[in-house]
PDB file of N, CA and C in Angstrom:
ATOM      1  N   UNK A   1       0.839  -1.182   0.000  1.00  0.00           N
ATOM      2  CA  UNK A   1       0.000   0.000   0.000  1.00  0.00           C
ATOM      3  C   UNK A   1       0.886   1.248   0.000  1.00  0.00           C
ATOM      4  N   UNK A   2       0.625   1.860  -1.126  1.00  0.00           N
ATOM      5  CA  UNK A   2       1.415   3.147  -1.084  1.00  0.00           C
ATOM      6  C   UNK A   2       1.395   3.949   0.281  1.00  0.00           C
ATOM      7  N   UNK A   3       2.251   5.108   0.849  1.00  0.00           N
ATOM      8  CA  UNK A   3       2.483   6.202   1.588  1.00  0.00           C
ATOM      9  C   UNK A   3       1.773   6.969   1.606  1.00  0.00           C
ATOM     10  N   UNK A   4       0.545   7.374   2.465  1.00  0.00           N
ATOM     11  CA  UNK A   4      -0.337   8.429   2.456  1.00  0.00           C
ATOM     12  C   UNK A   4       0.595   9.597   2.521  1.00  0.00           C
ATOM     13  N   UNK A   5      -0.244  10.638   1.478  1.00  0.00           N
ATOM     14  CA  UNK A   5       0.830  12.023   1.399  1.00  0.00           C
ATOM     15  C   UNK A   5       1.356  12.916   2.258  1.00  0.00           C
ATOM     16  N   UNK A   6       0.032  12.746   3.367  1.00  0.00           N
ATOM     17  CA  UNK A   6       0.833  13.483   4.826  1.00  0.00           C
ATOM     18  C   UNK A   6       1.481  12.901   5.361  1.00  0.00           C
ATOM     19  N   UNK A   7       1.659  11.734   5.395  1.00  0.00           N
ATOM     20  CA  UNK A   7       2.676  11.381   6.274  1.00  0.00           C
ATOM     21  C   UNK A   7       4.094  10.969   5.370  1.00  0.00           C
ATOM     22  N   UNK A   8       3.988  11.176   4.150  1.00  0.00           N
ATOM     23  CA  UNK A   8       5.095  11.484   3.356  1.00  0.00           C
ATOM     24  C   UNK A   8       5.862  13.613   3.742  1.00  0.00           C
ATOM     25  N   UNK A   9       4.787  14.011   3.548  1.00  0.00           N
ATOM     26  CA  UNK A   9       4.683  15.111   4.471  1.00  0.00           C
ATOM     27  C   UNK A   9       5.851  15.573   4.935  1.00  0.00           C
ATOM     28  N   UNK A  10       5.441  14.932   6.666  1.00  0.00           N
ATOM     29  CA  UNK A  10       5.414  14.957   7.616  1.00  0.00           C
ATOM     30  C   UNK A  10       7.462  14.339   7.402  1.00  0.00           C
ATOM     31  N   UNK A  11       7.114  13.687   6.934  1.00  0.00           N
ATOM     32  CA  UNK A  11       8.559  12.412   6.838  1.00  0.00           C
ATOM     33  C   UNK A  11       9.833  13.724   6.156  1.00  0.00           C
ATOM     34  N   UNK A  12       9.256  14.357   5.540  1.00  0.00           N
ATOM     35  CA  UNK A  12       9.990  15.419   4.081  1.00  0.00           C
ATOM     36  C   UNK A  12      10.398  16.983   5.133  1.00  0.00           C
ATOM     37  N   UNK A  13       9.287  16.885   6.000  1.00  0.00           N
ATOM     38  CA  UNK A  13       9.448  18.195   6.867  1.00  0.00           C
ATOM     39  C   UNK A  13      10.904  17.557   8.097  1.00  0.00           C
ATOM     40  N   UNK A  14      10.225  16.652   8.821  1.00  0.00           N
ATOM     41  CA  UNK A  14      11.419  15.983   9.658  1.00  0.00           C
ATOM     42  C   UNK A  14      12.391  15.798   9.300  1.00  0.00           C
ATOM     43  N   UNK A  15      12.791  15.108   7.778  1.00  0.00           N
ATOM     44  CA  UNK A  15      14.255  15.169   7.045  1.00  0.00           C
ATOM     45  C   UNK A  15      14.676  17.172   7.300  1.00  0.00           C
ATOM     46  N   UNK A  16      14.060  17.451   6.783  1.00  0.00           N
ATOM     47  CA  UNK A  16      14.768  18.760   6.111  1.00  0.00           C
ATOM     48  C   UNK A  16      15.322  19.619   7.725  1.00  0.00           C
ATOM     49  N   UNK A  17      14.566  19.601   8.961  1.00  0.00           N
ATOM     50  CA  UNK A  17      14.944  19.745   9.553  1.00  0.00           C
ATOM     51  C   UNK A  17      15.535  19.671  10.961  1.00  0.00           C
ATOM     52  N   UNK A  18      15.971  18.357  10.502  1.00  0.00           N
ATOM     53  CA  UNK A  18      16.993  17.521  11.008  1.00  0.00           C
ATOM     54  C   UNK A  18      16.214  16.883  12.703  1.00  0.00           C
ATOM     55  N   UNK A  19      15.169  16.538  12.215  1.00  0.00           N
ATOM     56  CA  UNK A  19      14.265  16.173  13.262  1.00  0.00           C
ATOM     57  C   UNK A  19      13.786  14.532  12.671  1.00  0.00           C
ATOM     58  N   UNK A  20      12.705  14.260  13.688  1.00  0.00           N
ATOM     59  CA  UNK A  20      11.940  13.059  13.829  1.00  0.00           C
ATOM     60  C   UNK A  20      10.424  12.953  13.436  1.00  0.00           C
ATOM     61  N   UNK A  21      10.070  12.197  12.772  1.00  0.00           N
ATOM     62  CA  UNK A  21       8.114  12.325  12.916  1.00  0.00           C
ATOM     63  C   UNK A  21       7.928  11.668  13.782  1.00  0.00           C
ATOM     64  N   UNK A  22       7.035  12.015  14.721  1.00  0.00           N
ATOM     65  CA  UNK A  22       6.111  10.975  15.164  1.00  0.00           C
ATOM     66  C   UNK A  22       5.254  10.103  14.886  1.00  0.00           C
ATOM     67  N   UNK A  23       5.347   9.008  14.892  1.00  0.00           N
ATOM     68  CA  UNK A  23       3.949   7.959  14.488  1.00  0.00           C
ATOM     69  C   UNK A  23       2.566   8.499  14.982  1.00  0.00           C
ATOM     70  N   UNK A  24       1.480   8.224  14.369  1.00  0.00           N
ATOM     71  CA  UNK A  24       0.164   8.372  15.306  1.00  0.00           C
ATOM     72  C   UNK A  24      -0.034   7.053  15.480  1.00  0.00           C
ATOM     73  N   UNK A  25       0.165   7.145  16.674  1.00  0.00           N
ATOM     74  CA  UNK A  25      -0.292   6.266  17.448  1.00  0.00           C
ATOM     75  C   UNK A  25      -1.149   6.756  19.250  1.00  0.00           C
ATOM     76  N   UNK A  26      -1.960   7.143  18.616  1.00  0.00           N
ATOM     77  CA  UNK A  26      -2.761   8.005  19.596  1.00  0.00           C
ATOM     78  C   UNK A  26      -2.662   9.090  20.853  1.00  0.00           C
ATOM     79  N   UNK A  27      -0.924   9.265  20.853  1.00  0.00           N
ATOM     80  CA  UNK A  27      -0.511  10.535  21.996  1.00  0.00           C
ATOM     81  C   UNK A  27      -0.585  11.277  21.938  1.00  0.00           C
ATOM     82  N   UNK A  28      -0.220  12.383  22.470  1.00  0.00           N
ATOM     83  CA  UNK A  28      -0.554  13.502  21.959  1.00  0.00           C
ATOM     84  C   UNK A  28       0.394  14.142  21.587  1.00  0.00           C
ATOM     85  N   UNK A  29       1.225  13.519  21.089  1.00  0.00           N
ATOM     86  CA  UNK A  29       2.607  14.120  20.424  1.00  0.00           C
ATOM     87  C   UNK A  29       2.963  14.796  19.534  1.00  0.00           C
ATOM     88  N   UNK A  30       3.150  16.054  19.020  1.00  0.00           N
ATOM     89  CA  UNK A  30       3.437  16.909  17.991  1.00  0.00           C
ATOM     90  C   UNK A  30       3.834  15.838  16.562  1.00  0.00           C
ATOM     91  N   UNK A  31       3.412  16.146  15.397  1.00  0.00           N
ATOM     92  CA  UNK A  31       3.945  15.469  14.078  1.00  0.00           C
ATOM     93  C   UNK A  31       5.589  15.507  13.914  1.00  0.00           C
ATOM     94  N   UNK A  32       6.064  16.732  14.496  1.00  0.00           N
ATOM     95  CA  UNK A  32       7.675  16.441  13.959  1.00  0.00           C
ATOM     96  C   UNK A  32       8.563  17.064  15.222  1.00  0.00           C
ATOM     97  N   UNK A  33       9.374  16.606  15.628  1.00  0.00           N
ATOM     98  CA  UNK A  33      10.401  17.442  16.934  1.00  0.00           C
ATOM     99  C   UNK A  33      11.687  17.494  16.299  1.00  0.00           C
ATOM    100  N   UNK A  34      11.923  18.606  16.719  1.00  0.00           N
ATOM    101  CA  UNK A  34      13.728  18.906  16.894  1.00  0.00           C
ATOM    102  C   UNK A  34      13.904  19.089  18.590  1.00  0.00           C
ATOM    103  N   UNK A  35      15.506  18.611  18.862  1.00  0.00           N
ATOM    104  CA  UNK A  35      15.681  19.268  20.059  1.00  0.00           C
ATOM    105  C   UNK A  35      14.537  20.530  20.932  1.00  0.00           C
ATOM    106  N   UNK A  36      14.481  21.503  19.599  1.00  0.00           N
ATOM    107  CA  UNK A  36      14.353  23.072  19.478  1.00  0.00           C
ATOM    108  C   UNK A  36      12.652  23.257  19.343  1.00  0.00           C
ATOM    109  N   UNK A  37      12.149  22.723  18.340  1.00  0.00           N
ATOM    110  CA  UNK A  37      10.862  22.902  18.073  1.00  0.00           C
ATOM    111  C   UNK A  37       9.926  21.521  17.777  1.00  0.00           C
ATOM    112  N   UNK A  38       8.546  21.753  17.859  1.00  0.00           N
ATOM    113  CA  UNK A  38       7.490  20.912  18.195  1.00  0.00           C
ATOM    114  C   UNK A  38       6.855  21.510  17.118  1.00  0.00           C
ATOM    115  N   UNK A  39       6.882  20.682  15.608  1.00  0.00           N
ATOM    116  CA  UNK A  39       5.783  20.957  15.099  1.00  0.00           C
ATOM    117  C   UNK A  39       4.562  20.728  14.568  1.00  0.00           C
ATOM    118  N   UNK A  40       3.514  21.297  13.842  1.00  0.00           N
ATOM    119  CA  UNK A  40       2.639  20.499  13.818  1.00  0.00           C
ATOM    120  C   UNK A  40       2.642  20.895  11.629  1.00  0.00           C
ATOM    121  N   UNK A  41       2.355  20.160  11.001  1.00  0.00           N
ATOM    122  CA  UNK A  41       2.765  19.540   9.282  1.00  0.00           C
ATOM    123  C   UNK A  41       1.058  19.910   9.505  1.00  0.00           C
ATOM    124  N   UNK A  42       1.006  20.682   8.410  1.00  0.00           N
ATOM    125  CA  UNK A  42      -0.667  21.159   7.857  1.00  0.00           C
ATOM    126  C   UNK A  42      -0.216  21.338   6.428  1.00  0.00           C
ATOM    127  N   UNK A  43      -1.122  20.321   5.595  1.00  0.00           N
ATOM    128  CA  UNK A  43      -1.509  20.378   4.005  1.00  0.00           C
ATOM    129  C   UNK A  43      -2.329  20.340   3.915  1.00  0.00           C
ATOM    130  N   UNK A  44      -2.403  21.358   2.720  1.00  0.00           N
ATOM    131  CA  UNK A  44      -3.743  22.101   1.886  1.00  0.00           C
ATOM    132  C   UNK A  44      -3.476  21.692   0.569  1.00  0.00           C
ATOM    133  N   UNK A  45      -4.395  21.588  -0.240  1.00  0.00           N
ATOM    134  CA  UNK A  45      -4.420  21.774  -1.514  1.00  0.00           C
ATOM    135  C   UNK A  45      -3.836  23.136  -2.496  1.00  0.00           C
ATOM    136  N   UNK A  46      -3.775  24.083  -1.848  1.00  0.00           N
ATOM    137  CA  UNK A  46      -3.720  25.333  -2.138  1.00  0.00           C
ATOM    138  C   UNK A  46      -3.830  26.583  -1.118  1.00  0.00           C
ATOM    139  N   UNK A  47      -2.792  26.998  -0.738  1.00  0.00           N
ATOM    140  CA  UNK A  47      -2.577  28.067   0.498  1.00  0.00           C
ATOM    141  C   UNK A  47      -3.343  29.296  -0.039  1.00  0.00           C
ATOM    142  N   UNK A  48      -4.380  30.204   0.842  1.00  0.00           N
ATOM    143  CA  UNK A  48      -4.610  31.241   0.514  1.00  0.00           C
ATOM    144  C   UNK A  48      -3.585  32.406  -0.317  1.00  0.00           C
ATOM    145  N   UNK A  49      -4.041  32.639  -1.692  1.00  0.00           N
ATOM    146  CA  UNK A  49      -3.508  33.624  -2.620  1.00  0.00           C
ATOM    147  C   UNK A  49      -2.804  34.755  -1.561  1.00  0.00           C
ATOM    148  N   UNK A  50      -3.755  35.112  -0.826  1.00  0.00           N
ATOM    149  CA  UNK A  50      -3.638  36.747   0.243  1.00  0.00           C
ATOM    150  C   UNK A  50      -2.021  36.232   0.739  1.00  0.00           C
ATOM    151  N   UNK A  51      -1.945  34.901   1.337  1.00  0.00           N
ATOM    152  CA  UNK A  51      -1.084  34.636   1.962  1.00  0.00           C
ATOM    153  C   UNK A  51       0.691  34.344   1.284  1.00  0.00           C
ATOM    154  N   UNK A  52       0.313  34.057   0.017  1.00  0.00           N
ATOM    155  CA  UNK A  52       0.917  33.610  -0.761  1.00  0.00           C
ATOM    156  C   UNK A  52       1.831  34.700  -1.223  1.00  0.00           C
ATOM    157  N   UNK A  53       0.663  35.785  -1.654  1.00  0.00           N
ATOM    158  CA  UNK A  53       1.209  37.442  -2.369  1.00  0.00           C
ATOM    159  C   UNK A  53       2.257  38.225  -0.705  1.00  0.00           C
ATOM    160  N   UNK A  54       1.412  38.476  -0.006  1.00  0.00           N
ATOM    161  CA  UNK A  54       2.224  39.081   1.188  1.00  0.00           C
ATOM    162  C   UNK A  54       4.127  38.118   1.887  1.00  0.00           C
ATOM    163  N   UNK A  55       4.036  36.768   1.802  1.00  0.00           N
ATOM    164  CA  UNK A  55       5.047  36.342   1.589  1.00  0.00           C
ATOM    165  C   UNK A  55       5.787  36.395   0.505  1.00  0.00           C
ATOM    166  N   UNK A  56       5.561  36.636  -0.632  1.00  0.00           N
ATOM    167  CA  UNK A  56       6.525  36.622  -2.036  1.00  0.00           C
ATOM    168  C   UNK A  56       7.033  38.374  -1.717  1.00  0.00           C
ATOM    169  N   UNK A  57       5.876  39.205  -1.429  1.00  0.00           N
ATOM    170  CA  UNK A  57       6.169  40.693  -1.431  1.00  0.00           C
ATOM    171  C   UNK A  57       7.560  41.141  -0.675  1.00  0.00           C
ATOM    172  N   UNK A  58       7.023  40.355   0.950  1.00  0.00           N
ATOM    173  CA  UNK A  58       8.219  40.146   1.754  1.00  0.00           C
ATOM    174  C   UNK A  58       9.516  39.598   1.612  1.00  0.00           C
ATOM    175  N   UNK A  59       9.699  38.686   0.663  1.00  0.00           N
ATOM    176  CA  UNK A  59      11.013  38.452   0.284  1.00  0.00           C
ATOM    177  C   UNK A  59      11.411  38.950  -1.158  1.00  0.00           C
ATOM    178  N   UNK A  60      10.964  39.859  -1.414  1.00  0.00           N
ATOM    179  CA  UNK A  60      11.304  40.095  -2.914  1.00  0.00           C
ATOM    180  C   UNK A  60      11.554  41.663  -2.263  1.00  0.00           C
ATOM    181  N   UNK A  61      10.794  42.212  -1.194  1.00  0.00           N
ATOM    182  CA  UNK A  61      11.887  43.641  -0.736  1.00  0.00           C
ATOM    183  C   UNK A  61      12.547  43.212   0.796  1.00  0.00           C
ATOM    184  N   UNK A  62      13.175  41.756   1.027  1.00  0.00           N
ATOM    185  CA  UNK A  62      13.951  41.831   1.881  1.00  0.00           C
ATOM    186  C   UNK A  62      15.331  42.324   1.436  1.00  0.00           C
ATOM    187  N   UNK A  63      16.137  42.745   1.763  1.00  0.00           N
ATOM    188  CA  UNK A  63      17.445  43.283   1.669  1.00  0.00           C
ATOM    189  C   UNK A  63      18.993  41.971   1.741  1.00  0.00           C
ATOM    190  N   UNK A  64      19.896  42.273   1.437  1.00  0.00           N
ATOM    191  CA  UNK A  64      21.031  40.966   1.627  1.00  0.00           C
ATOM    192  C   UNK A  64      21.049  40.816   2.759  1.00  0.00           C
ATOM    193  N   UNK A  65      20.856  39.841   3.527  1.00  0.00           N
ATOM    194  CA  UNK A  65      21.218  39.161   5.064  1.00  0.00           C
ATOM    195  C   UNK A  65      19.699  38.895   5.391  1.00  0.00           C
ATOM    196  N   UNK A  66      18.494  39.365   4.684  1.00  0.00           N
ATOM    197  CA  UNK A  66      17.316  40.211   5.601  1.00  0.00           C
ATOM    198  C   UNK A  66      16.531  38.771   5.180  1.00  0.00           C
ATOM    199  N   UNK A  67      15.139  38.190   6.103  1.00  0.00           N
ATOM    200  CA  UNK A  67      14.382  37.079   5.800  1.00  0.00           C
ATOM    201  C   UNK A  67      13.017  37.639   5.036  1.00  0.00           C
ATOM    202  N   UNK A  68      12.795  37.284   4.828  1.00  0.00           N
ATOM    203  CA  UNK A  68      11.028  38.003   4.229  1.00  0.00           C
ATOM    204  C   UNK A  68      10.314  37.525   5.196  1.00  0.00           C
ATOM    205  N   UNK A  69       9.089  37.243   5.975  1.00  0.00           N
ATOM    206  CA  UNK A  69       8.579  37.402   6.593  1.00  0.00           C
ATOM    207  C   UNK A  69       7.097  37.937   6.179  1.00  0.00           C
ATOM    208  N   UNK A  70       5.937  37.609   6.594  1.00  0.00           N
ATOM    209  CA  UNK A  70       4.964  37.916   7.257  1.00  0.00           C
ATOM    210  C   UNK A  70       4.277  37.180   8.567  1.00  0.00           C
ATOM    211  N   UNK A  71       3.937  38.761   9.291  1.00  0.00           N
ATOM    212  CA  UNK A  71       3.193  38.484  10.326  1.00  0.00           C
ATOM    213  C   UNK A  71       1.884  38.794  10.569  1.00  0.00           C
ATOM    214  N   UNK A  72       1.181  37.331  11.112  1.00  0.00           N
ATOM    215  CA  UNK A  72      -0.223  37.831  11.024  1.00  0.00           C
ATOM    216  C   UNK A  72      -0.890  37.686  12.478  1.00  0.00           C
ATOM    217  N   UNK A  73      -1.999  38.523  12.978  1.00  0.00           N
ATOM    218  CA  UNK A  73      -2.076  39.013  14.001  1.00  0.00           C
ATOM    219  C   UNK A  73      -3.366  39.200  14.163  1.00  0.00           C
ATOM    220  N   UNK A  74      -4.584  38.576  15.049  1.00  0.00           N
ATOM    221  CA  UNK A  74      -6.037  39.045  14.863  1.00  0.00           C
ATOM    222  C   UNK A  74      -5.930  40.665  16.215  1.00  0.00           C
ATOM    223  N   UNK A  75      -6.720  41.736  15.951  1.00  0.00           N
ATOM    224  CA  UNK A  75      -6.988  42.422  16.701  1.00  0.00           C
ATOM    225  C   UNK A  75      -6.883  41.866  18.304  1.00  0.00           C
ATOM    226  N   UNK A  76      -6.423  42.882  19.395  1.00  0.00           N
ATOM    227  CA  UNK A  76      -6.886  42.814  20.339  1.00  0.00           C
ATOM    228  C   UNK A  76      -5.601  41.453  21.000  1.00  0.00           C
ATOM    229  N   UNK A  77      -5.295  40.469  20.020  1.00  0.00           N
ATOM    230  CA  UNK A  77      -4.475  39.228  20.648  1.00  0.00           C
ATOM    231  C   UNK A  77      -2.963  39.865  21.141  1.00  0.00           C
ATOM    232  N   UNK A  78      -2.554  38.550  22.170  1.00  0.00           N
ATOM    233  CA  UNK A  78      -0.999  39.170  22.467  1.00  0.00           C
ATOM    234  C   UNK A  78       0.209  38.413  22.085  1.00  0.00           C
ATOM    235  N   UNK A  79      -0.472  37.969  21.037  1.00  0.00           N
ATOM    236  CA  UNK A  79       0.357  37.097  19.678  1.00  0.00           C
ATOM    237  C   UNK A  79       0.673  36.521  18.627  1.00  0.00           C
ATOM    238  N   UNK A  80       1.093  36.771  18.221  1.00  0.00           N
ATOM    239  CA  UNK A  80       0.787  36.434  16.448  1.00  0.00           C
ATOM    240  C   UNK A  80       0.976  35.724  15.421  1.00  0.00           C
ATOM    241  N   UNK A  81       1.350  35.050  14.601  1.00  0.00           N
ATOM    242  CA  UNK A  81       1.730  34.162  13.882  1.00  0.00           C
ATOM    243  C   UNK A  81       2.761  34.522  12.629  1.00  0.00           C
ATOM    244  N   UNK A  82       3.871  34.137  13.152  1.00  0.00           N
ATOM    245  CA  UNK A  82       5.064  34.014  11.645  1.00  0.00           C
ATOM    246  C   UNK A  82       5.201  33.245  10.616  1.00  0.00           C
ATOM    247  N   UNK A  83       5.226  33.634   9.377  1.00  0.00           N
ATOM    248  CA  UNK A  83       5.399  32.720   8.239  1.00  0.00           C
ATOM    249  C   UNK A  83       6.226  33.287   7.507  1.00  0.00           C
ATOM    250  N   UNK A  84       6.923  32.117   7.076  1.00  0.00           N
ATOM    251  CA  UNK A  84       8.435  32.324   6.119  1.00  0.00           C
ATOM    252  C   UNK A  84       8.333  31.123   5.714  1.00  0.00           C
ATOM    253  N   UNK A  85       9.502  31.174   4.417  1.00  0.00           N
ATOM    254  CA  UNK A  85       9.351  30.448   3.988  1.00  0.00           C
ATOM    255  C   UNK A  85      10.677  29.130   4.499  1.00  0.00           C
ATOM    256  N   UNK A  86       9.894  27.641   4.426  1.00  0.00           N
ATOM    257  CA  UNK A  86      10.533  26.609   5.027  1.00  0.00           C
ATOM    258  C   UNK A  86      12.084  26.585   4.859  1.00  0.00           C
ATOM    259  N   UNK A  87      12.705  26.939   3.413  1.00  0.00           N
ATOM    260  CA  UNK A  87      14.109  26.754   3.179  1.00  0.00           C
ATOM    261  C   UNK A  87      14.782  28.286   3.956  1.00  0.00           C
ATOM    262  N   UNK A  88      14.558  29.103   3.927  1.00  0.00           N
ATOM    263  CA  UNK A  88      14.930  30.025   4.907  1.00  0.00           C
ATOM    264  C   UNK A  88      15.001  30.043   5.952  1.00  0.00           C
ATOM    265  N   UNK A  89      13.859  29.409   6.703  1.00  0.00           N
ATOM    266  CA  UNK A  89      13.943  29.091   7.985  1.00  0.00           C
ATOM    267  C   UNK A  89      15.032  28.131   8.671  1.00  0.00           C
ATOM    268  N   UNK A  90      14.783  27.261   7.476  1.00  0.00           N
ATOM    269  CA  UNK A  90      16.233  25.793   7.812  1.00  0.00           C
ATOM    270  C   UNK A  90      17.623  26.421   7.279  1.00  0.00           C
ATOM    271  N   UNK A  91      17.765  27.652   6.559  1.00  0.00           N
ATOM    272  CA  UNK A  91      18.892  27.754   6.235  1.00  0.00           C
ATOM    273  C   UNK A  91      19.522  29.160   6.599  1.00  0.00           C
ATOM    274  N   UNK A  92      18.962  29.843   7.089  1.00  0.00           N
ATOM    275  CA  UNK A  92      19.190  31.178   7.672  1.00  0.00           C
ATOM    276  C   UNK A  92      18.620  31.211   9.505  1.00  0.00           C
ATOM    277  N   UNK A  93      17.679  31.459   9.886  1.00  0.00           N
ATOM    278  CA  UNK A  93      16.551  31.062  10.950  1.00  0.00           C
ATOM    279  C   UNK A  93      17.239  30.186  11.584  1.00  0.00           C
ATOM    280  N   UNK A  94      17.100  29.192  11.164  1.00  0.00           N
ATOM    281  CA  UNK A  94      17.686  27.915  12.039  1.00  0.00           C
ATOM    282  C   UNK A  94      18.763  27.926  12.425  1.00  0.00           C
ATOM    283  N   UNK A  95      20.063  28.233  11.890  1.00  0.00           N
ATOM    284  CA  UNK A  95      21.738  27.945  12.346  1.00  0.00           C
ATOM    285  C   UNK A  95      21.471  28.865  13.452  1.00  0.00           C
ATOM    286  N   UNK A  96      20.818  30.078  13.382  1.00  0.00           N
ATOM    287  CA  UNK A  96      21.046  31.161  14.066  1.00  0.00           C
ATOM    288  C   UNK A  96      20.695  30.906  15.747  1.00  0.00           C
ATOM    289  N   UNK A  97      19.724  30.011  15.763  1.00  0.00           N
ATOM    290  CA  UNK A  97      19.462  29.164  17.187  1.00  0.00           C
ATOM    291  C   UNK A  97      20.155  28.228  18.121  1.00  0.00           C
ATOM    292  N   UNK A  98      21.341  28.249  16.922  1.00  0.00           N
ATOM    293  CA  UNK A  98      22.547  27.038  17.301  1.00  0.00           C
ATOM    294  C   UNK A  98      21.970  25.803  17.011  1.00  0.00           C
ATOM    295  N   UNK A  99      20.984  25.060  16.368  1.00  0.00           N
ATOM    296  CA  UNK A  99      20.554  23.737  16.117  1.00  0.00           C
ATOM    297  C   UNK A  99      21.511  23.012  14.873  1.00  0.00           C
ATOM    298  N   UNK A 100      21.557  22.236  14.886  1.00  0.00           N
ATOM    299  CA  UNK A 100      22.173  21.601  13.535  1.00  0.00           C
ATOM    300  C   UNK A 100      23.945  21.657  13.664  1.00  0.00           C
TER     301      UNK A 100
END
């Protein structure tokens, strides 16, 4: 039986950054760990356009050294959500934490 795609996923995210998947096997264990981070692997068919344009914008006027970035933020909260893109994160982002 072929590899269901998330958990091909899941397997592709853990390689790249130098982590583990977890099996489901009913714990409540995050999909992928590093030392460093606990994450959780979400596929879509197609990521919101809005989301798509504001990340390309962000790295197309980041500067040399600089990450692109967007942050998104509902009113009123006291925290927000970062998105970048995965190979930046593992290749800029990441060393910078000392991991790897």
């Amino acid at each position: 039986m072929p590899e269901a795609l998330w958990k091909r996923g899941e397997r592709s995210v853990a390689k790249q950054l130098g982590g583990k998947r977890n099996p489901r096997d009913g714990s409540a264990a995050v999909d992928v760990e590093t030392p460093r981070l606990a994450v959780e692997v979400k596929s879509r068919v197609q990521l919101p356009l809005w989301i798509k344009r504001a990340l390309l914008s962000a790295q197309e006027k980041a500067q040399r050294g600089q990450v692109g970035i967007v942050v998104l933020r509902e009113r009123g909260a006291r925290d927000a959500v970062v998105i970048c893109g995965l190979n930046d994160f593992r290749r800029r982002i990441m060393p910078m934490g000392g991991e790897r």
